[in-house]
N, C-alpha and C. Protein backbone atom coordinates (compact mmCIF):
# COMPACT_ATOMS: atom_id res chain seq x y z
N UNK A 1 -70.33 -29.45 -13.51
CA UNK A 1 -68.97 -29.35 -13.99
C UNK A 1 -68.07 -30.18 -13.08
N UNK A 2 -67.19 -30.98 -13.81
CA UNK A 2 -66.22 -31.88 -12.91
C UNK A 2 -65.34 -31.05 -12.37
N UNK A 3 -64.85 -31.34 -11.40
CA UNK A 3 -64.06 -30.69 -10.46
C UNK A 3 -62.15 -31.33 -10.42
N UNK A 4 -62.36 -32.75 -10.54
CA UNK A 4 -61.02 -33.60 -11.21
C UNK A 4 -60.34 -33.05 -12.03
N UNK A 5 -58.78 -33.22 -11.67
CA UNK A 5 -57.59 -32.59 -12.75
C UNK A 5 -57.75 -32.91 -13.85
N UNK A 6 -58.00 -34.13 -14.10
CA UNK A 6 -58.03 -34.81 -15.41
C UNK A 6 -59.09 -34.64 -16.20
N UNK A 7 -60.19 -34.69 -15.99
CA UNK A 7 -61.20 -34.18 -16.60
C UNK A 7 -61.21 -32.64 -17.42
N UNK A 8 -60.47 -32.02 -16.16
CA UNK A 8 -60.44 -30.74 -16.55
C UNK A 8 -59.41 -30.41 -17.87
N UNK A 9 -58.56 -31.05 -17.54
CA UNK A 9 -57.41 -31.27 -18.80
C UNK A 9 -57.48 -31.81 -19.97
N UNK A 10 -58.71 -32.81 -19.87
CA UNK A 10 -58.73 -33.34 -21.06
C UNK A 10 -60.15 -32.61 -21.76
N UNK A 11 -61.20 -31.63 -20.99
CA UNK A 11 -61.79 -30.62 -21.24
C UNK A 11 -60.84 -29.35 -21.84
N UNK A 12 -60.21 -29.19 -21.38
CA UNK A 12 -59.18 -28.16 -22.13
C UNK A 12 -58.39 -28.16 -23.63
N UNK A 13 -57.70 -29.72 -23.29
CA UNK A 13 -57.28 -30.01 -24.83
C UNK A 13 -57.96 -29.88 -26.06
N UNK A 14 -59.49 -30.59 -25.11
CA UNK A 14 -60.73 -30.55 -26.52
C UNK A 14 -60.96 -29.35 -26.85
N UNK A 15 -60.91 -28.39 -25.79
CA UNK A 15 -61.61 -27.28 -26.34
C UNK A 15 -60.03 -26.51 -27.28
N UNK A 16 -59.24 -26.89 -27.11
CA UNK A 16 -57.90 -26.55 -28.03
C UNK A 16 -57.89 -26.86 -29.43
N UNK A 17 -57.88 -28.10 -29.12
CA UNK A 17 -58.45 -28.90 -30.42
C UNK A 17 -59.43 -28.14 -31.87
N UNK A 18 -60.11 -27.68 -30.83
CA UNK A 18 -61.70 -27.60 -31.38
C UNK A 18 -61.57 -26.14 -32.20
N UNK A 19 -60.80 -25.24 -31.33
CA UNK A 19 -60.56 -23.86 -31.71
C UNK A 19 -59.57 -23.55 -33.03
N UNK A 20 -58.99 -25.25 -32.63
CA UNK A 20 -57.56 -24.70 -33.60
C UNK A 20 -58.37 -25.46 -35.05
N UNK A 21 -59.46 -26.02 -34.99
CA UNK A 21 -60.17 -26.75 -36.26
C UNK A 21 -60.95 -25.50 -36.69
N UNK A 22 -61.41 -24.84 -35.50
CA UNK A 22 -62.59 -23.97 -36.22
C UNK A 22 -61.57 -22.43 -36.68
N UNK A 23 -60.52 -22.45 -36.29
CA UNK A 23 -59.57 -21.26 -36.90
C UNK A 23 -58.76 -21.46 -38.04
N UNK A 24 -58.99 -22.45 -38.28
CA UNK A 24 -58.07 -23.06 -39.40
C UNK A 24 -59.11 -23.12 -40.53
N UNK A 25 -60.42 -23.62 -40.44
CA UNK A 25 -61.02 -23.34 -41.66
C UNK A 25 -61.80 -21.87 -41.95
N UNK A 26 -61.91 -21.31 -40.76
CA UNK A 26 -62.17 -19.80 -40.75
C UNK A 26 -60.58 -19.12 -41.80
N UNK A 27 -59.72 -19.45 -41.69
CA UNK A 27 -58.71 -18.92 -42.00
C UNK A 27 -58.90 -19.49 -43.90
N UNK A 28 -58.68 -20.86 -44.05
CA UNK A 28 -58.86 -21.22 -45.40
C UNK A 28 -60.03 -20.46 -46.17
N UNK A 29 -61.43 -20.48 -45.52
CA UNK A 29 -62.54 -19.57 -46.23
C UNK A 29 -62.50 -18.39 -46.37
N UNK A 30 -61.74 -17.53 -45.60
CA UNK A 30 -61.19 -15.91 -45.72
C UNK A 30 -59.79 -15.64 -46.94
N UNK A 31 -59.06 -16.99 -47.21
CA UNK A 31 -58.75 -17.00 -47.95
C UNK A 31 -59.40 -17.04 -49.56
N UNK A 32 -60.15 -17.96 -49.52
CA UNK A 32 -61.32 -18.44 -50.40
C UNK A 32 -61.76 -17.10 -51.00
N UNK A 33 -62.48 -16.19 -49.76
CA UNK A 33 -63.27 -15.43 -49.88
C UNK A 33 -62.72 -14.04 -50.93
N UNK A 34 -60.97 -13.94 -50.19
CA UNK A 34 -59.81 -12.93 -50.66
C UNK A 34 -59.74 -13.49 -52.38
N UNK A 35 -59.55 -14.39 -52.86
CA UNK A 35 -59.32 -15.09 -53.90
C UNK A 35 -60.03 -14.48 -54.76
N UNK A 36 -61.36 -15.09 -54.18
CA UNK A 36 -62.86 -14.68 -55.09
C UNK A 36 -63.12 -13.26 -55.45
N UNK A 37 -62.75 -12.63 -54.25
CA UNK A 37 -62.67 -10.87 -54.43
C UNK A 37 -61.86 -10.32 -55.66
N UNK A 38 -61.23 -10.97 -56.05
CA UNK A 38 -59.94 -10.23 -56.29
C UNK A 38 -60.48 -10.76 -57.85
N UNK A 39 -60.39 -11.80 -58.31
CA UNK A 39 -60.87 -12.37 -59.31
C UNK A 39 -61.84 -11.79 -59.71
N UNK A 40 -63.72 -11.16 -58.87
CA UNK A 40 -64.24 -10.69 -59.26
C UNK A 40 -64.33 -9.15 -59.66
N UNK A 41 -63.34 -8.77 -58.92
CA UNK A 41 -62.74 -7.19 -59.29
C UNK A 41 -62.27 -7.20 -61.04
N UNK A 42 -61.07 -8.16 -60.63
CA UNK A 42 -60.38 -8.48 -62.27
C UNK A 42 -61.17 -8.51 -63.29
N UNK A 43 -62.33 -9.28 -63.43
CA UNK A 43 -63.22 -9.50 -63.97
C UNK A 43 -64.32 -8.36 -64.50
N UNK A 44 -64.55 -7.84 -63.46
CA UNK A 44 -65.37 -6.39 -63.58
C UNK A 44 -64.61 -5.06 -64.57
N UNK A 45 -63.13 -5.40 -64.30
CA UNK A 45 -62.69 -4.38 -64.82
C UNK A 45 -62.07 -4.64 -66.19
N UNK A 46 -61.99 -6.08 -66.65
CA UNK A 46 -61.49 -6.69 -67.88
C UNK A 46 -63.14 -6.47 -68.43
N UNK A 47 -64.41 -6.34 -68.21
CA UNK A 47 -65.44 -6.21 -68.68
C UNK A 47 -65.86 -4.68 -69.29
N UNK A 48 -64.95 -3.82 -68.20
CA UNK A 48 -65.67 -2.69 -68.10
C UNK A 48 -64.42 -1.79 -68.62
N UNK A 49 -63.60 -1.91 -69.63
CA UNK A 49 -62.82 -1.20 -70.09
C UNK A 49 -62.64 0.82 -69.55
N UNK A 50 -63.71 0.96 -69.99
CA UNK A 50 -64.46 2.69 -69.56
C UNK A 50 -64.28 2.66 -67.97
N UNK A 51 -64.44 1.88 -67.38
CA UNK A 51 -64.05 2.16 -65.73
C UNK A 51 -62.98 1.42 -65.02
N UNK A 52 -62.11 0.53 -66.23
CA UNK A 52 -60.59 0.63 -65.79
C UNK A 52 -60.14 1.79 -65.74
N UNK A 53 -59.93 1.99 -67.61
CA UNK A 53 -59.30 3.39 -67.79
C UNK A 53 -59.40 4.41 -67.42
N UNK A 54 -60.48 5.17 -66.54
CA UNK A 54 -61.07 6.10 -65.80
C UNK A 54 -60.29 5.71 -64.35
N UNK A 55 -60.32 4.65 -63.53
CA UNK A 55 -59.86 3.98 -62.40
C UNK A 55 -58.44 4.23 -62.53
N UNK A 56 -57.60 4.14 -63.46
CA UNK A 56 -56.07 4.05 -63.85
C UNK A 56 -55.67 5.39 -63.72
N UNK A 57 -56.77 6.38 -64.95
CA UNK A 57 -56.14 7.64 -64.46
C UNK A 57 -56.19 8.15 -63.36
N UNK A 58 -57.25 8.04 -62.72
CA UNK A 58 -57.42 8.82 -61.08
C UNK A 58 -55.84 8.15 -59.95
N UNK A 59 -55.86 6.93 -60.63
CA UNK A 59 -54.30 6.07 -59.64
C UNK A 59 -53.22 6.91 -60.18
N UNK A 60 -53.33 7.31 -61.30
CA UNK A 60 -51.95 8.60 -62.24
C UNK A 60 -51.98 9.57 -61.53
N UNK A 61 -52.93 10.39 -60.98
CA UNK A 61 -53.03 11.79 -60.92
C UNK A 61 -52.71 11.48 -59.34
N UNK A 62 -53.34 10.67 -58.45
CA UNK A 62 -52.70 10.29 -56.89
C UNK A 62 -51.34 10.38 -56.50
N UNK A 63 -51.20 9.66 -57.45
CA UNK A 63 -49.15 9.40 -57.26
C UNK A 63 -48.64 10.06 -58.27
N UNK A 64 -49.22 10.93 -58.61
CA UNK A 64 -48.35 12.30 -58.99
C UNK A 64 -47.40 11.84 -60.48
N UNK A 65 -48.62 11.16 -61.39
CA UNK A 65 -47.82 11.02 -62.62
C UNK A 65 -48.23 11.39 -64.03
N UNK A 66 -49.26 12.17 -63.41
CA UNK A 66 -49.83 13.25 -64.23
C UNK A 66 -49.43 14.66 -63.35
């Protein structure tokens, strides 16, 4: 390991660099991932009529609108 200011600094930036690339597409694919969820929920439940409507009432009777 270099021991020089500069080295060390420009070891640092990279590793800045590097974190802020690998957090940034960690962040876009968790988005991705949220998207896809949500869509495949939608989907499940536009399929499955009998376990919306079952799902809906139990959300009625929670919040007290039954």
């Amino acid at each position: 390991m270099p021991n020089d200011p500069q080295t060390l600094i420009g070891l640092a930036i990279g590793a800045v660099i590097v974190l802020w690339l690998v957090f940034s597409v960690l962040k876009k694919l968790f988005g991705l991932a949220l998207v896809a969820g949500i869509v495949a929920a939608i989907a499940f439940l536009w399929f499955n009529p009998q376990v919306a409507q079952e799902l809906w009432a139990q959300t009625q009777t929670m919040i007290g609108m039954r």
